[in-house]
C-alpha atoms as a PDB file:
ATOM      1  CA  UNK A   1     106.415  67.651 124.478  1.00  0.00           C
ATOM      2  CA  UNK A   2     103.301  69.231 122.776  1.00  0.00           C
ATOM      3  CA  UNK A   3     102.733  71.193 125.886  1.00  0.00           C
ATOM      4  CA  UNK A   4     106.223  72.684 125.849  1.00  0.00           C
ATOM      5  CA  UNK A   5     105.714  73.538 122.334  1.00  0.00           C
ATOM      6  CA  UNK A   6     102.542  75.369 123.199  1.00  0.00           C
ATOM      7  CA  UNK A   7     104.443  77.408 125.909  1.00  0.00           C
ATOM      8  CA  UNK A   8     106.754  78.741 123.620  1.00  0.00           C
ATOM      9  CA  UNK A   9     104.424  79.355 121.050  1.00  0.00           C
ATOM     10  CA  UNK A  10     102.471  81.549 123.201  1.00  0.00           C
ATOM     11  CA  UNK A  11     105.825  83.187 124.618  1.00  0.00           C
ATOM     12  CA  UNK A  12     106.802  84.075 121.155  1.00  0.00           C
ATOM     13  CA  UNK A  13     103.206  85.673 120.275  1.00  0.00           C
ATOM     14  CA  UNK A  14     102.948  87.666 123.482  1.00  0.00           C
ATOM     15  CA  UNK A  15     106.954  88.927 123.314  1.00  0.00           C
ATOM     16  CA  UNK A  16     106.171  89.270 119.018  1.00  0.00           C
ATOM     17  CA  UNK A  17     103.077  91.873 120.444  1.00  0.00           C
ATOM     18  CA  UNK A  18     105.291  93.706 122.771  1.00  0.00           C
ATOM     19  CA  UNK A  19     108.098  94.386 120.139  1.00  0.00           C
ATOM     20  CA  UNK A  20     105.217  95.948 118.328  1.00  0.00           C
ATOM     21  CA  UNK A  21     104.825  92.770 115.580  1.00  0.00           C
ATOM     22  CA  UNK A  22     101.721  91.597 114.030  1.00  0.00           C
ATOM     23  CA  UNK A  23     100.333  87.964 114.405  1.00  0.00           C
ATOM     24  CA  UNK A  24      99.034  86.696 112.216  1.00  0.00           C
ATOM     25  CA  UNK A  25      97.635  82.811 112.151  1.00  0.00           C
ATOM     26  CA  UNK A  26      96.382  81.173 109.184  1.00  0.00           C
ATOM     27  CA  UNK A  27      94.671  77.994 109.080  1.00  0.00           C
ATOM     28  CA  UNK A  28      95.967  74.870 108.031  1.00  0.00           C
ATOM     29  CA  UNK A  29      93.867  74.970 104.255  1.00  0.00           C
ATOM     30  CA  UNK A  30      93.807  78.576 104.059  1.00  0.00           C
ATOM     31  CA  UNK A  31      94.957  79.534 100.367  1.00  0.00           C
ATOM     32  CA  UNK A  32      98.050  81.965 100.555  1.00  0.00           C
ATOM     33  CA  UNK A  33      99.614  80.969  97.590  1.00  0.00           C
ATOM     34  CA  UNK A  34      98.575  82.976  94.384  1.00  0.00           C
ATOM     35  CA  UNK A  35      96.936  86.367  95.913  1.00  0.00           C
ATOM     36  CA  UNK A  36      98.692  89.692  95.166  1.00  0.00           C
ATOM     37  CA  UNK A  37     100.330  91.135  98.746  1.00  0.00           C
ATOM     38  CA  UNK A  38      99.531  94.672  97.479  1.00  0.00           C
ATOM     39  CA  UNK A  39      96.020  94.032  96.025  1.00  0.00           C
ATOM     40  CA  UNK A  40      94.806  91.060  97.449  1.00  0.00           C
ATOM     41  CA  UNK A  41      94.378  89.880  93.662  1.00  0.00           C
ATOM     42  CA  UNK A  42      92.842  85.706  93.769  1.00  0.00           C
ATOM     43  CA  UNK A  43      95.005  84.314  90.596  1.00  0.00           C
ATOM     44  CA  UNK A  44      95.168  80.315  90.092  1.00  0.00           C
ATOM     45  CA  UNK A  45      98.544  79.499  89.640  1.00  0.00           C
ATOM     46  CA  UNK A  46     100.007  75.827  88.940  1.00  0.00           C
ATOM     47  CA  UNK A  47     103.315  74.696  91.057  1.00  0.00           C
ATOM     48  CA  UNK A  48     105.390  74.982  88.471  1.00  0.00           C
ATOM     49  CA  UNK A  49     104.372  78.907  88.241  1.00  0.00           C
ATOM     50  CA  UNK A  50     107.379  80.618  90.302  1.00  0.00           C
ATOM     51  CA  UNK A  51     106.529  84.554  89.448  1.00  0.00           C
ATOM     52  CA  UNK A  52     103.256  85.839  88.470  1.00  0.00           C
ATOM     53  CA  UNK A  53     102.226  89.322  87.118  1.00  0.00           C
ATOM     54  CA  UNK A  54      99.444  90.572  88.930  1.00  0.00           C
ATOM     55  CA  UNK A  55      96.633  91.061  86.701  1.00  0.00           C
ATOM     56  CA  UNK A  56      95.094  93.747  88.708  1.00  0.00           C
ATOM     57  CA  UNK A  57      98.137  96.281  89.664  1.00  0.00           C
ATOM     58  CA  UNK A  58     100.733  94.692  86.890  1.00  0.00           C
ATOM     59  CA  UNK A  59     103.455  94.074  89.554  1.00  0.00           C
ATOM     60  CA  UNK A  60     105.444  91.366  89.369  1.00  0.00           C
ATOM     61  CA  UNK A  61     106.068  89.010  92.288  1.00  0.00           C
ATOM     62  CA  UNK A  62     107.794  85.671  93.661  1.00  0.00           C
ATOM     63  CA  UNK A  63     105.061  83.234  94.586  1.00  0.00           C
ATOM     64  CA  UNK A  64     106.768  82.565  98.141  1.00  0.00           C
ATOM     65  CA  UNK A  65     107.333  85.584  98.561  1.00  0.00           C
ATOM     66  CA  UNK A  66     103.975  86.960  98.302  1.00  0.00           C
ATOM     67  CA  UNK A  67     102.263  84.068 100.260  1.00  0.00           C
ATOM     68  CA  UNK A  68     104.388  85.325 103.104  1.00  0.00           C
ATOM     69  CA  UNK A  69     103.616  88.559 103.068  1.00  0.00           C
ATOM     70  CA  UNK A  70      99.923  88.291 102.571  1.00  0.00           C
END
C-alpha cells in the first residue's frame, strides 16, 4: 500500500510540473505557521491566534491561510 501511495505521489508531482505548478515539499517540523506570505516576516503566534497583523508590511492575514501560501 505505501508503494502505491508513492506512485501516485510522484504521478501527481511530475503531471503538477507539466501543468506549469510549483512543488513545493516541506518537512515534517518545518515552521509554516506564523511567517508573513508577502514578507517572509518570523512572528510567534499562540493557537488560539487566528489573524495576525504583520509587523513588518502591516497586512493583515488568516494564519492558515498564510502557512499555505508560504
Amino acid at each position: 500500500m505505501d508503494f502505491r501511495k508513492s506512485i501516485d505521489g510522484l504521478v501527481a508531482i511530475v503531471e503538477g510540473e507539466l501543468e506549469g505548478k510549483l512543488y513545493h515539499e516541506i518537512g515534517r517540523f518545518e515552521k509554516s505557521i506564523g511567517i508573513c506570505h508577502k514578507c517572509e516576516q518570523h512572528h510567534v503566534l499562540t493557537l488560539s491566534d487566528r489573524n495576525f497583523i504583520c509587523i513588518a508590511c502591516a497586512k493583515q492575514q488568516n494564519r492558515d491561510l498564510s502557512a499555505k501560501k508560504v
